[in-house]
C-alpha atoms as a PDB file:
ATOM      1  CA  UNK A   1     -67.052 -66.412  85.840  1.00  0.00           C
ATOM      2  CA  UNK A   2     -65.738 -62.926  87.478  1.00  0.00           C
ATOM      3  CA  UNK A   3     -63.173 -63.587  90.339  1.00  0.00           C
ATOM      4  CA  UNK A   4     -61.819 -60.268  92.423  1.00  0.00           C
ATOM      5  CA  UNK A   5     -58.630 -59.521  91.589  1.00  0.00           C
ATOM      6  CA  UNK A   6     -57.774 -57.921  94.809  1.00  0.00           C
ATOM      7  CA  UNK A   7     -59.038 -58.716  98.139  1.00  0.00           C
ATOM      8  CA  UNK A   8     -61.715 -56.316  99.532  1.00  0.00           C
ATOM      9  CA  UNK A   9     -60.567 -54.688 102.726  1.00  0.00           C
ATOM     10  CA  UNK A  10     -62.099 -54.670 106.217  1.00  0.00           C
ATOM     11  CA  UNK A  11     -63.680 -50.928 105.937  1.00  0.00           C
ATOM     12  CA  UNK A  12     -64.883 -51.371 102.047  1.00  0.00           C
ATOM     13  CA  UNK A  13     -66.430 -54.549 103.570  1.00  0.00           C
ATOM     14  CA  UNK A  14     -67.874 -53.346 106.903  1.00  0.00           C
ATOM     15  CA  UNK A  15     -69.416 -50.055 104.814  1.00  0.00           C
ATOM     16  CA  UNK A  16     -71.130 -52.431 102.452  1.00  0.00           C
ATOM     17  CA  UNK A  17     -72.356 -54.462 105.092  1.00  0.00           C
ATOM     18  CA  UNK A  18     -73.938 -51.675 107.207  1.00  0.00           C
ATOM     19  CA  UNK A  19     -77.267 -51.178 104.846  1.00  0.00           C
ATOM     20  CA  UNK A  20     -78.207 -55.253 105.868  1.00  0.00           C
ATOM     21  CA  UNK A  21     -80.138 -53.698 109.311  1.00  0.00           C
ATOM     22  CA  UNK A  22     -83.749 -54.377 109.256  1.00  0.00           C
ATOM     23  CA  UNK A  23     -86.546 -52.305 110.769  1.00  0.00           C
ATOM     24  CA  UNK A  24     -89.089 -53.307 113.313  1.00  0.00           C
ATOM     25  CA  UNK A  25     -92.280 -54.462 112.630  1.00  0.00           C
ATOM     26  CA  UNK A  26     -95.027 -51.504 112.894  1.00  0.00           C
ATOM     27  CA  UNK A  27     -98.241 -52.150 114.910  1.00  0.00           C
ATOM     28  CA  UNK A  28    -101.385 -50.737 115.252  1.00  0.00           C
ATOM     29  CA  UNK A  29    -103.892 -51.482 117.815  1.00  0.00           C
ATOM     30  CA  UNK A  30    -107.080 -53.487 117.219  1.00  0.00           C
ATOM     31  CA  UNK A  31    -110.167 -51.442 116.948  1.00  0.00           C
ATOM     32  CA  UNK A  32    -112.429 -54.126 118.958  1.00  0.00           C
ATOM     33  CA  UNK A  33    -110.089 -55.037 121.869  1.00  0.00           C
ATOM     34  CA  UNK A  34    -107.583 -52.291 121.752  1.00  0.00           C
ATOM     35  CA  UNK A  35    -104.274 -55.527 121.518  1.00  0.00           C
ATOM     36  CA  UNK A  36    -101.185 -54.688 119.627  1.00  0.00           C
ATOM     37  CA  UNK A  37    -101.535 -55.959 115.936  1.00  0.00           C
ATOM     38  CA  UNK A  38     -99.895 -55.970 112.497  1.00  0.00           C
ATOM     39  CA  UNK A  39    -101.160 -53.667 109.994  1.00  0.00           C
ATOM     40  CA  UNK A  40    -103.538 -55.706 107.351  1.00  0.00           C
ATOM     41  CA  UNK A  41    -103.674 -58.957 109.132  1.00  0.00           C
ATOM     42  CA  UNK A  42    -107.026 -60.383 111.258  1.00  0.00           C
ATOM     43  CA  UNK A  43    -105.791 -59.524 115.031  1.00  0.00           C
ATOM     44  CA  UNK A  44    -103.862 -62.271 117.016  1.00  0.00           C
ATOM     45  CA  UNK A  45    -106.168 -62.396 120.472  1.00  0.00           C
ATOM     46  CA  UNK A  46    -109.525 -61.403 119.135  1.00  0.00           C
ATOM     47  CA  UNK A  47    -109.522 -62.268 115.348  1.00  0.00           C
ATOM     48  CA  UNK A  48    -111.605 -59.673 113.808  1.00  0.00           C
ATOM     49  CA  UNK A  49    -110.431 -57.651 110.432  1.00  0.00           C
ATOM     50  CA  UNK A  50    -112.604 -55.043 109.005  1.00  0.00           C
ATOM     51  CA  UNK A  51    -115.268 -55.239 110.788  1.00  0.00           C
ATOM     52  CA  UNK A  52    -115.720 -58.822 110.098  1.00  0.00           C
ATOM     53  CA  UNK A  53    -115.166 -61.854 112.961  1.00  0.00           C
ATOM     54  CA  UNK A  54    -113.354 -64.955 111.913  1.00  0.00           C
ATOM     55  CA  UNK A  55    -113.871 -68.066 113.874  1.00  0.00           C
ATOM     56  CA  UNK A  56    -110.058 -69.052 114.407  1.00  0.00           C
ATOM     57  CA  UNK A  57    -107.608 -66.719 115.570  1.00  0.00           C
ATOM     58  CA  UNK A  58    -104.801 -68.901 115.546  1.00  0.00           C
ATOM     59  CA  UNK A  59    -100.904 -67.582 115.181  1.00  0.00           C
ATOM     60  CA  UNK A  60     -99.469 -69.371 112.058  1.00  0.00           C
ATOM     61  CA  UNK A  61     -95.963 -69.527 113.045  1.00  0.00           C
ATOM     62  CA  UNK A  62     -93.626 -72.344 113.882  1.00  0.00           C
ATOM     63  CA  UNK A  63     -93.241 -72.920 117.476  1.00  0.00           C
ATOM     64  CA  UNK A  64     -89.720 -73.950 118.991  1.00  0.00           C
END
């Protein structure tokens, strides 16, 4: 197993860590009732997606 033979200092450390930023999440707004939505994915307050109407538009993620 490789082990470091010297320890890595603070600014070799801090420079690798600096490309870990993410980027926001793009939205586009729904075509039927104008809301903010993600790209590819049936619309949060209406629940339409291409032209088509799905019965639930439900948010999938966890709550608390």
């Amino acid at each position: 197993m490789a082990v470091p033979k010297r320890k890595m200092s603070r600014s070799n450390t801090r420079s690798r860590r600096a490309n870990w930023r993410t980027t926001a999440t793009t939205l586009t707004t729904c075509p039927q009732c104008r809301a903010m939505k993600q790209p590819h994915l049936a619309c949060p307050s209406c629940g339409t997606y291409n032209g088509r109407h799905y019965a639930v538009a439900e948010r999938t993620e966890l709550q608390g």
